[in-house]
Protein backbone atom coordinates (compact mmCIF):
# COMPACT_ATOMS: atom_id res chain seq x y z
CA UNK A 1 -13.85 -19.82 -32.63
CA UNK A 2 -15.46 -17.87 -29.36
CA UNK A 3 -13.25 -15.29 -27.83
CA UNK A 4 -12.82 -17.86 -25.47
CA UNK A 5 -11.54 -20.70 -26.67
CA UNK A 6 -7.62 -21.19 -26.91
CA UNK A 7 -6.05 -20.73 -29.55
CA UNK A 8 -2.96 -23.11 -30.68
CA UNK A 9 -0.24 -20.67 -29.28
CA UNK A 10 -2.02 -20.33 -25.85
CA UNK A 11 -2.38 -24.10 -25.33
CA UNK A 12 1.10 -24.25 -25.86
CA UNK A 13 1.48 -22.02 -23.57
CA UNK A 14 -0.37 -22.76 -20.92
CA UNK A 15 -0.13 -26.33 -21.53
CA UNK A 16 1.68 -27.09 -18.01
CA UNK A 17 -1.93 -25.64 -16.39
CA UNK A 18 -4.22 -28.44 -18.80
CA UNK A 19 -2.91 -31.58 -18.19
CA UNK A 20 -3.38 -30.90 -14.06
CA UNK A 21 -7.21 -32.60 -13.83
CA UNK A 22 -8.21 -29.40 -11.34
CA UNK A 23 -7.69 -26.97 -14.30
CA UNK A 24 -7.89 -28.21 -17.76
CA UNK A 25 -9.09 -26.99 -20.86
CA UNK A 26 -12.29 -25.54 -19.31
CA UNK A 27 -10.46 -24.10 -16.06
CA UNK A 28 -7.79 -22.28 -18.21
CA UNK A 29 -10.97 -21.23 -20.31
CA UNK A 30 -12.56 -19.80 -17.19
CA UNK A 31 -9.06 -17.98 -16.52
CA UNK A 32 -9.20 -16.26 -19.98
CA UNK A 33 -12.64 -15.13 -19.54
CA UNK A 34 -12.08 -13.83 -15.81
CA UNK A 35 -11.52 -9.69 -15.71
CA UNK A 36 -9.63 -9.06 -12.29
CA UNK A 37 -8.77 -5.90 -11.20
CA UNK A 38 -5.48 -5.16 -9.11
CA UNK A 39 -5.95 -1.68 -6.80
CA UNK A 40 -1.99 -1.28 -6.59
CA UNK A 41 0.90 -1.90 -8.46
CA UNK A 42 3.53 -2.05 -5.49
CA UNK A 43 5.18 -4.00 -3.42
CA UNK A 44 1.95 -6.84 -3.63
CA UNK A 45 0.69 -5.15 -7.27
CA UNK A 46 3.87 -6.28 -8.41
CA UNK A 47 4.59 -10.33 -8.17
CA UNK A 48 0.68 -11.24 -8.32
CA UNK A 49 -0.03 -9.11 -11.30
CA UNK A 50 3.21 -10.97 -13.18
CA UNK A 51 1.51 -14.34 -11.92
CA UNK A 52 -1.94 -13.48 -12.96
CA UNK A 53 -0.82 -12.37 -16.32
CA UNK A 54 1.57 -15.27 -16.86
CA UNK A 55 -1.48 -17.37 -16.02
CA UNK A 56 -3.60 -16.31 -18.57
CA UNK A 57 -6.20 -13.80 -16.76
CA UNK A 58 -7.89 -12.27 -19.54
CA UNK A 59 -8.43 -8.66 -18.36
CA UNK A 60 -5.94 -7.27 -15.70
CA UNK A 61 -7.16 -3.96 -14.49
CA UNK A 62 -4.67 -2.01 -12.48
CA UNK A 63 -5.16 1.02 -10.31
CA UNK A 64 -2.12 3.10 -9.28
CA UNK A 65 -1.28 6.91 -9.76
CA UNK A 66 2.49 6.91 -8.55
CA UNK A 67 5.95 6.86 -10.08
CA UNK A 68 8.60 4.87 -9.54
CA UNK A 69 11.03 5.57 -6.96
CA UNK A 70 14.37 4.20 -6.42
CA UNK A 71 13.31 2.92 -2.59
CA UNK A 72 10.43 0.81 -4.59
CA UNK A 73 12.91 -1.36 -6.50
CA UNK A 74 14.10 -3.74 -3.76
CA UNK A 75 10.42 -5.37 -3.13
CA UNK A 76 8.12 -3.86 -6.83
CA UNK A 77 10.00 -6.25 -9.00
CA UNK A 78 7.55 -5.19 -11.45
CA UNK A 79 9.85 -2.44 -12.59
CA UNK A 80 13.49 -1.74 -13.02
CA UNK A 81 16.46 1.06 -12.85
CA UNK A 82 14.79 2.67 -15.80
CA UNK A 83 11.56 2.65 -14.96
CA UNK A 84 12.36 5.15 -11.69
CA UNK A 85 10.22 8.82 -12.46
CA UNK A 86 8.16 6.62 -14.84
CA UNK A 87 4.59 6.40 -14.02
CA UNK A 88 3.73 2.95 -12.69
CA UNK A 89 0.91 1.96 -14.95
CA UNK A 90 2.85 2.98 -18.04
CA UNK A 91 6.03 0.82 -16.71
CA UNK A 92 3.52 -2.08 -15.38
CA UNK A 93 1.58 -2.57 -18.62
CA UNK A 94 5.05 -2.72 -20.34
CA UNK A 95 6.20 -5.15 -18.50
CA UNK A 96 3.35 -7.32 -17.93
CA UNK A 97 2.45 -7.07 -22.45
CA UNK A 98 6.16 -8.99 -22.49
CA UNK A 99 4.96 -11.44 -19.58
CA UNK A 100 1.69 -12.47 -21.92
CA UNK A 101 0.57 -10.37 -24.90
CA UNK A 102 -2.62 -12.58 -24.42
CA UNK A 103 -3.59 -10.58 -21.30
CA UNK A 104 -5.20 -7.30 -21.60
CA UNK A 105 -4.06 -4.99 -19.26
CA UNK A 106 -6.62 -2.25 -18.39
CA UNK A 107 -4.80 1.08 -16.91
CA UNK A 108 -6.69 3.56 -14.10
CA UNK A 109 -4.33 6.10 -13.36
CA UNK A 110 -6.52 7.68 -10.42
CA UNK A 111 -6.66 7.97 -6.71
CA UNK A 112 -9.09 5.27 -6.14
CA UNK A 113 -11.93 7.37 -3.69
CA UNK A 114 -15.64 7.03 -2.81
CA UNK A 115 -16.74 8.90 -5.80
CA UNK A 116 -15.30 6.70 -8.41
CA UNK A 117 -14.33 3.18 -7.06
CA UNK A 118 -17.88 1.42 -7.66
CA UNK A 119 -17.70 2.50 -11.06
CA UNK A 120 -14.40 0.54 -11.58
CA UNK A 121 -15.17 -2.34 -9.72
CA UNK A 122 -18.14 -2.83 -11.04
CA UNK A 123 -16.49 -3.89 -14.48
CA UNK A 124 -14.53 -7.15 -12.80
CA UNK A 125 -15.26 -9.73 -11.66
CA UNK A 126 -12.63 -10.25 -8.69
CA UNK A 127 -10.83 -7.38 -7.09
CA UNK A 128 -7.21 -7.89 -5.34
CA UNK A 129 -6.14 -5.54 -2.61
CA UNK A 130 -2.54 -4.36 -2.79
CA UNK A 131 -2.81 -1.37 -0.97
CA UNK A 132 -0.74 -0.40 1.92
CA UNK A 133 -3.36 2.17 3.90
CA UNK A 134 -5.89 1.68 6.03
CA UNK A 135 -8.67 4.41 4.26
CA UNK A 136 -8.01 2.32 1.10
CA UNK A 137 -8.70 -1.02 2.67
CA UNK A 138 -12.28 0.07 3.85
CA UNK A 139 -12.84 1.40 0.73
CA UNK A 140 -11.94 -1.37 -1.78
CA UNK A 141 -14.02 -3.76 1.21
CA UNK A 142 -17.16 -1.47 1.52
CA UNK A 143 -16.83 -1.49 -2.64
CA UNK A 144 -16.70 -4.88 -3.13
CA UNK A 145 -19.38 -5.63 -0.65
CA UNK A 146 -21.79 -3.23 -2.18
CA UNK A 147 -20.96 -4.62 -5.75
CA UNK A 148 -21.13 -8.19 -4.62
CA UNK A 149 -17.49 -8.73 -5.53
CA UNK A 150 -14.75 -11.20 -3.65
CA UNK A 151 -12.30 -9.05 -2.04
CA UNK A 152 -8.80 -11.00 -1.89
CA UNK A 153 -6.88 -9.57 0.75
CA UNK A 154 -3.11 -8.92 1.35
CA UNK A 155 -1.24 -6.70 3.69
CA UNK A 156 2.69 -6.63 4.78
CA UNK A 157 4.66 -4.52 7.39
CA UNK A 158 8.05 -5.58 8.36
CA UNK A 159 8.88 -9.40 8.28
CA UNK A 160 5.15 -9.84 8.72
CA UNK A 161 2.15 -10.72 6.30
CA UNK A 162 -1.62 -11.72 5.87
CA UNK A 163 -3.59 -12.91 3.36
CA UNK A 164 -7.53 -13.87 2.45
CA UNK A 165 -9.97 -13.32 0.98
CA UNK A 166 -13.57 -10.94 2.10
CA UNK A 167 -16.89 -12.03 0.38
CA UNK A 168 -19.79 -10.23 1.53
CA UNK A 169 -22.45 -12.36 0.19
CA UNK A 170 -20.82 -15.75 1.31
CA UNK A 171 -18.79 -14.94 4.72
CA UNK A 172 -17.25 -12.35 6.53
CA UNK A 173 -15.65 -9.58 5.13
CA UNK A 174 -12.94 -6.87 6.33
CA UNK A 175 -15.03 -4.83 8.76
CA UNK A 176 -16.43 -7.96 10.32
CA UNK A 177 -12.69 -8.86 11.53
CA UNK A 178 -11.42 -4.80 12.12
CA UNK A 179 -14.74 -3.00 12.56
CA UNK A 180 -13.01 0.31 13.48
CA UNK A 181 -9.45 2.02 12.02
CA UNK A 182 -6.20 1.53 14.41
CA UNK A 183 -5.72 5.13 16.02
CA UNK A 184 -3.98 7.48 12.71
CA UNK A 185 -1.20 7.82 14.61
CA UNK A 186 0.04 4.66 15.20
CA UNK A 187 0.12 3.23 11.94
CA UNK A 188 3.81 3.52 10.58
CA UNK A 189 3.96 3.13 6.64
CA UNK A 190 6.09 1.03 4.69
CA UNK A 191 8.46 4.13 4.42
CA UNK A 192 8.89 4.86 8.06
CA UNK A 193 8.66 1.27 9.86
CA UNK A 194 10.07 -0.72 6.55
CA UNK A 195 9.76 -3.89 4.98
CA UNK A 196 11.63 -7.09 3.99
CA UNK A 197 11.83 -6.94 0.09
CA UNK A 198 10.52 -10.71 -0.09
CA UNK A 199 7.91 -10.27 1.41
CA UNK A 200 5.51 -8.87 -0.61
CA UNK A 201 6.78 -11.72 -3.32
CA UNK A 202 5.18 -13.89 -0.80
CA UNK A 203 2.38 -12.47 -0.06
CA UNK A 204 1.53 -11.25 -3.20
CA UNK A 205 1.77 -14.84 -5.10
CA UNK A 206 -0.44 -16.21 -2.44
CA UNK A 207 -3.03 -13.46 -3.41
CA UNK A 208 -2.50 -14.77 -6.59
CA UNK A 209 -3.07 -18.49 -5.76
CA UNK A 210 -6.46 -17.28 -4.87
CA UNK A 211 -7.26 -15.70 -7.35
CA UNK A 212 -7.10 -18.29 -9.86
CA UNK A 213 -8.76 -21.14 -7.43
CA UNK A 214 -11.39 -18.14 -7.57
CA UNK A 215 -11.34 -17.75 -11.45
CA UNK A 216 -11.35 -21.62 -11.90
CA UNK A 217 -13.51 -22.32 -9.72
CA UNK A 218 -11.19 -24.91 -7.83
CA UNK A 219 -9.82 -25.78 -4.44
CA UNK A 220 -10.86 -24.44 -0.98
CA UNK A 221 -10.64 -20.32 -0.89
CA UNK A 222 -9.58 -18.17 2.00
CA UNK A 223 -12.88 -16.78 2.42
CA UNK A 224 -13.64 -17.35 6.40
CA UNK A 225 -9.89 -17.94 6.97
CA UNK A 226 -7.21 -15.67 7.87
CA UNK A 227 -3.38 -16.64 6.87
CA UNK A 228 -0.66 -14.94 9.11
CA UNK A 229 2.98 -15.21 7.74
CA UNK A 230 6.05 -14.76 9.98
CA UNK A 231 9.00 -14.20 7.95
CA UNK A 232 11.52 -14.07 10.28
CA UNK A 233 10.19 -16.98 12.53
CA UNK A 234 8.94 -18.56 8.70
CA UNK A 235 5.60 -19.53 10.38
CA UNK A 236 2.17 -19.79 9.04
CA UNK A 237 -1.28 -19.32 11.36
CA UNK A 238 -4.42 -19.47 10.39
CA UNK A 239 -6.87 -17.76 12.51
CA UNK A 240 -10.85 -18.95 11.52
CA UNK A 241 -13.63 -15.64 11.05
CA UNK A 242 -16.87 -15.82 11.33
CA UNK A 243 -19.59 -13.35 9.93
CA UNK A 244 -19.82 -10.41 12.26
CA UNK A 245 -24.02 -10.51 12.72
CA UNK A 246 -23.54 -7.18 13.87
CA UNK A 247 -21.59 -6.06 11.18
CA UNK A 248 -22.45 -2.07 9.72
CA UNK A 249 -21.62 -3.57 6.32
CA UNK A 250 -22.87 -7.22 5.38
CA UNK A 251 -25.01 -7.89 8.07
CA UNK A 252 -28.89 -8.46 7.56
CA UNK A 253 -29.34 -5.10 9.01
CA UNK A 254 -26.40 -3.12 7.46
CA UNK A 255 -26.01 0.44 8.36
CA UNK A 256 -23.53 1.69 5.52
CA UNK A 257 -25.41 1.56 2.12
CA UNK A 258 -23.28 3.88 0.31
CA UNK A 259 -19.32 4.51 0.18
CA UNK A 260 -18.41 6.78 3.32
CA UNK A 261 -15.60 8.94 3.84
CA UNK A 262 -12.95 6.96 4.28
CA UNK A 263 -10.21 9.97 4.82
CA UNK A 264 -12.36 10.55 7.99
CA UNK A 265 -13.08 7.22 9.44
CA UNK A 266 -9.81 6.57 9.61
CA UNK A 267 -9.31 9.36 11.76
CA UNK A 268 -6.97 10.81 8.77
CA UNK A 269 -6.75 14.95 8.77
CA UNK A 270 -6.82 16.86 5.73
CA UNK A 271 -3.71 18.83 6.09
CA UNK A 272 -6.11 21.66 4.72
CA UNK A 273 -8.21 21.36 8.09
CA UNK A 274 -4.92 22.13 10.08
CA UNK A 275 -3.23 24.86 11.53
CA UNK A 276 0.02 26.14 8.80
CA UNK A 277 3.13 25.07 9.72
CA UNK A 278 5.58 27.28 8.83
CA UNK A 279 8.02 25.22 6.37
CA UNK A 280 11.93 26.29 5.67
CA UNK A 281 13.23 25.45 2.27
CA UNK A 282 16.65 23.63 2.94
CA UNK A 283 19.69 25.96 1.72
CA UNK A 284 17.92 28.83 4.54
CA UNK A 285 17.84 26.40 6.88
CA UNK A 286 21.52 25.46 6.23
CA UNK A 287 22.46 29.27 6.61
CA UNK A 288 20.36 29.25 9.97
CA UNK A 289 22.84 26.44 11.33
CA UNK A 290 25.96 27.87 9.69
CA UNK A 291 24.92 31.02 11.68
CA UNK A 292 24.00 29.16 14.97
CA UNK A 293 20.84 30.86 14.89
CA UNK A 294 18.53 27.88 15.15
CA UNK A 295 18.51 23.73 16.86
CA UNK A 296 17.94 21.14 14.31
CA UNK A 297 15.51 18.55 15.73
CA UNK A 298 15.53 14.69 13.64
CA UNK A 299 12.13 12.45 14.56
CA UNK A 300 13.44 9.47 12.73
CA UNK A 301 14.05 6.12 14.03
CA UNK A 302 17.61 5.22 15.00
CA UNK A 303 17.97 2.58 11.92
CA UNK A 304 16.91 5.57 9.91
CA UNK A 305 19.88 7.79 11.59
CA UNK A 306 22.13 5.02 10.81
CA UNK A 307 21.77 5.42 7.01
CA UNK A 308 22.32 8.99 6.74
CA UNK A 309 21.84 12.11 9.45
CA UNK A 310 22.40 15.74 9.38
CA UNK A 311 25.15 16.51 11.74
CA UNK A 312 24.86 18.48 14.84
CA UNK A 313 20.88 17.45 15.18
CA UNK A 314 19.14 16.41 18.16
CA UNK A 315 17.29 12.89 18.07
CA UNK A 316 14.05 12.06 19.22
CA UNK A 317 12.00 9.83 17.59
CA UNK A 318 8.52 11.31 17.10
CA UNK A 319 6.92 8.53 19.16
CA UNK A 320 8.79 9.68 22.12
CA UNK A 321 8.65 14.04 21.49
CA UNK A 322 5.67 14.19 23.77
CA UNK A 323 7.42 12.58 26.71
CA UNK A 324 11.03 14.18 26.18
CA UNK A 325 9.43 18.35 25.37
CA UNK A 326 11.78 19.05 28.18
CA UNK A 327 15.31 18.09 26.73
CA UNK A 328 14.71 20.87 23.98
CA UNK A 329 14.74 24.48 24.93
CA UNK A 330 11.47 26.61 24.03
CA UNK A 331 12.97 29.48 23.58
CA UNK A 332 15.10 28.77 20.78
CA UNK A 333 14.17 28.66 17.06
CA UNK A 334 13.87 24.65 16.05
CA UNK A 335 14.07 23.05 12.65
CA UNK A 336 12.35 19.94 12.76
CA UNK A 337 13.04 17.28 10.01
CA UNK A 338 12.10 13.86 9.15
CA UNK A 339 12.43 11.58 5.65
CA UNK A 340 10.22 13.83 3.32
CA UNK A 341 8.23 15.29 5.69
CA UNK A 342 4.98 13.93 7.15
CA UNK A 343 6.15 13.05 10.53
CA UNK A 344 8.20 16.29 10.85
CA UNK A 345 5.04 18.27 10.03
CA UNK A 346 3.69 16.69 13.07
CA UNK A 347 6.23 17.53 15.44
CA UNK A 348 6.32 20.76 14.12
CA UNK A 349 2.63 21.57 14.99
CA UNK A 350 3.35 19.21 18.38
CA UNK A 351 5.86 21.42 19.13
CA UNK A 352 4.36 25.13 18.16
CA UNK A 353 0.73 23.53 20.46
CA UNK A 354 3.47 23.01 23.88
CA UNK A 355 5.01 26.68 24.01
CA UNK A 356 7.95 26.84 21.02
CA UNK A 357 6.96 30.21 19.45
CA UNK A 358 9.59 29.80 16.84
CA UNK A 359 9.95 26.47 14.98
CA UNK A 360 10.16 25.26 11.37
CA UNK A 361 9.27 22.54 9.25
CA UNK A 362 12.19 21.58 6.87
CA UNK A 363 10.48 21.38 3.42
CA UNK A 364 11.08 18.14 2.35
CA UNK A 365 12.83 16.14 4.80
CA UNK A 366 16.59 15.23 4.77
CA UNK A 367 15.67 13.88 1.22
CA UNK A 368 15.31 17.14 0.24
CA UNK A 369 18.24 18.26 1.97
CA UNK A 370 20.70 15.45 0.24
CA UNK A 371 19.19 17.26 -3.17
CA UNK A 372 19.71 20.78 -2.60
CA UNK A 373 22.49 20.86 0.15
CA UNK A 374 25.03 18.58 0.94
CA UNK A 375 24.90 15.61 -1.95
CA UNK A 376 27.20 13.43 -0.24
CA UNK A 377 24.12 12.07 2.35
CA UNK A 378 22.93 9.28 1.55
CA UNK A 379 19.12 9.04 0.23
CA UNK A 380 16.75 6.26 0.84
C-alpha cells in the first residue's frame, strides 16, 4: 500500500467526502498527497487550517512566530484560555494533531522575510495567505509568483472581507490588482481599527474551500475573480481581474526577478532609521501627574477610550494631532500614550518635529500602565 492510498480508518473518516462524484476516492487521494502551507496562524490561520486538516491535507505547513494573547481569542479559535503566552505553532499543532492525527503539521517558527520565504515555499505545493500586513502580502505574492505557486488570498478589517486566489502563471496575481502599497500611515491594524470575531471564520473557510477545489482538482477557482464580503450589510461582490500586461511581476517583461525589500516598499520605517524618542516607564510617569508636572496626551480612538482611559488625559486621536497642535500647549512637558505604543511613538516624534521641546513616550501604552500602575483599568 503507497503512502497514498487510504487506509481503512481514513475512509471511514473521510467517507462523507467519497461518495460526492466531484471528490471520490482519487480526489481525497489527491488531498492526502497535497503539502499546503499556511503563512499565519491568526485570525484566518485559525478556521482554514482546522478545515484543511479535518479534510485530510497531507502536509500542513504553518508559519507564525507569535504568542497567544488574550485579545486573539475572540476571532483565533484555534487556541484557548490556556494557550495565552503559549507560542502559536506549539498550541496550533496541538490542536490541529487532535483535529486529524493523519495530517502532518510542519512548524516554521520565523518571521517570514525575503531571505528565507522561497526556501519554504518552495516545499508546497499551494500557499494560503493569512497575514494581516501589507509588506507580508507582497512578499508571500512576489514568492509564489517566482516559485510558480497559487497564492490563495484572504484579508479582513472590520465587518469587511476578501478572498481569491493569485496565480502567476495562469492569471493575475496581487500586484496586478494593487501595484503600489496604500500610504504606511493609513493602514490601521486589526489592533487599532478592530475586527468582528466571525469574520475571519468566514473568510478563512472560504480560503479553505479553495484550497481543496485546488488540491482536487475540482470546481471553478477564484483565480481572475475577486470576492468582497460585507458583514454587516451580509453582501457578496465579485469584482472580475484581468492580467496587468504591465505588471513588474508576471508580465512578459517583468521587472522584479528577485524578492525586494518589502519593509521599504511599503513605505514602512525601521524604527532604527528614526530619530529616539524619549520613552517614560509608567510608575515615573504616574509621579509626573501626581506632581502636576507634566499633560497626558491619549491618540486612541473614542471606542478605544470607552473601554478603559487614564483619567485627567487629553484626547486626540492621532489622525487628527496634525490639525488640532494648537489645543495643546508647547511649552509644557507631554506624555503621549496609545494601546502599546506604536501610534504614541508617532505622535511623540510628530509632536517633538512642531516645537514641544519636552515630551515623552509612555513605554508601553496604557497596557502597560494597567500592569504596573493602576490594575483596576481595563486591558484589551
Amino acid at each position: 500500500m503507497t503512502s497514498s492510498e487510504l487506509t481503512p480508518r481514513e475512509i471511514e473518516r473521510y467517507s462523507r467526502h467519497l461518495i460526492l462524484p466531484e471528490i471520490g476516492s482519487s480526489g481525497q487521494r489527491k488531498l492526502k498527497e497535497t503539502r499546503v502551507l499556511v503563512v499565519g496562524a491568526g485570525g484566518l490561520g485559525s478556521p482554514l487550517t482546522m478545515y484543511l486538516a479535518a479534510a485530510g491535507i497531507g502536509t500542513l505547513g504553518l508559519v507564525d512566530f507569535d504568542q497567544v494573547e488574550a485579545s486573539n481569542l475572540h476571532r483565533q479559535v484555534l487556541y484557548t484560555e490556556s494557550d495565552i503566552g503559549r507560542p502559536k505553532l506549539t498550541a496550533a499543532i496541538e490542536r490541529l494533531a487532535g483535529v486529524n492525527p493523519h495530517t502532518e503539521c510542519v512548524p516554521h517558527p520565523v518571521k517570514l522575510d525575503r531571505t528565507n520565504a522561497l526556501e519554504i515555499i518552495e516545499r508546497y505545493d499551494i500557499v494560503v495567505d493569512g497575514t494581516d500586513n501589507f509588506p507580508t502580502r507582497y512578499l508571500v505574492n512576489d514568492a509564489c509568483a517566482l516559485a510558480g505557486k497559487p497564492n490563495v488570498y484572504g484579508s479582513i478589517f472590520r465587518f469587511e472581507g476578501q478572498v481569491s486566489v493569485f496565480s502567476a502563471a495562469t492569471g493575475p496575481c496581487y500586484r496586478c490588482l494593487f501595484a503600489e502599497p496604500p500610504p504606511a500611515e493609513l493602514v490601521p491594524s486589526c489592533a487599532e481599527g478592530g475586527v468582528l470575531g466571525v469574520l475571519p471564520g468566514i473568510i478563512g473557510s472560504l480560503q479553505a474551500n479553495e484550497v481543496i477545489k485546488l488540491a482536487a482538482g475540482i470546481g471553478d477557482s477564484m483565480i481572475g475573480r475577486l470576492l468582497l464580503f460585507d458583514a454587516l450589510r451580509m453582501r457578496f461582490h465579485e469584482v472580475k481581474l484581468k492580467k496587468n500586461s504591465n505588471c513588474p511581476l508576471c508580465s512578459a517583461t517583468p521587472s522584479i526577478t528577485e524578492l525586494i525589500d518589502y519593509q521599504q516598499f511599503c513605505g514602512v520605517t525601521n524604527e532604527a532609521d528614526l530619530e529616539p524618542v524619549a520613552n517614560v516607564p509608567p510608575p515615573t510617569a504616574a509621579k509626573w501627574l501626581e506632581e502636576r508636572t507634566a499633560g497626558l496626551l491619549d491618540v486612541r480612538t473614542k471606542e478605544e477610550r470607552d473601554i478603559a482611559q487614564i483619567a485627567g488625559a487629553i484626547s486626540i486621536p492621532i489622525g487628527q494631532l496634525e490639525q488640532r497642535l494648537q489645543e495643546l500647549d508647547t511649552s509644557k512637558r507631554w506624555i503621549v500614550h496609545c494601546h502599546k505604543g506604536p501610534r504614541s511613538t508617532r505622535a511623540t516624534r510628530t509632536l517633538a518635529s512642531s516645537g514641544f521641546a519636552d515630551v515623552f513616550n509612555l513605554d508601553g501604552g496604557i497596557d502597560a500602565w494597567s500592569q504596573e500602575v493602576d490594575p483596576t483599568i481595563a486591558r484589551y
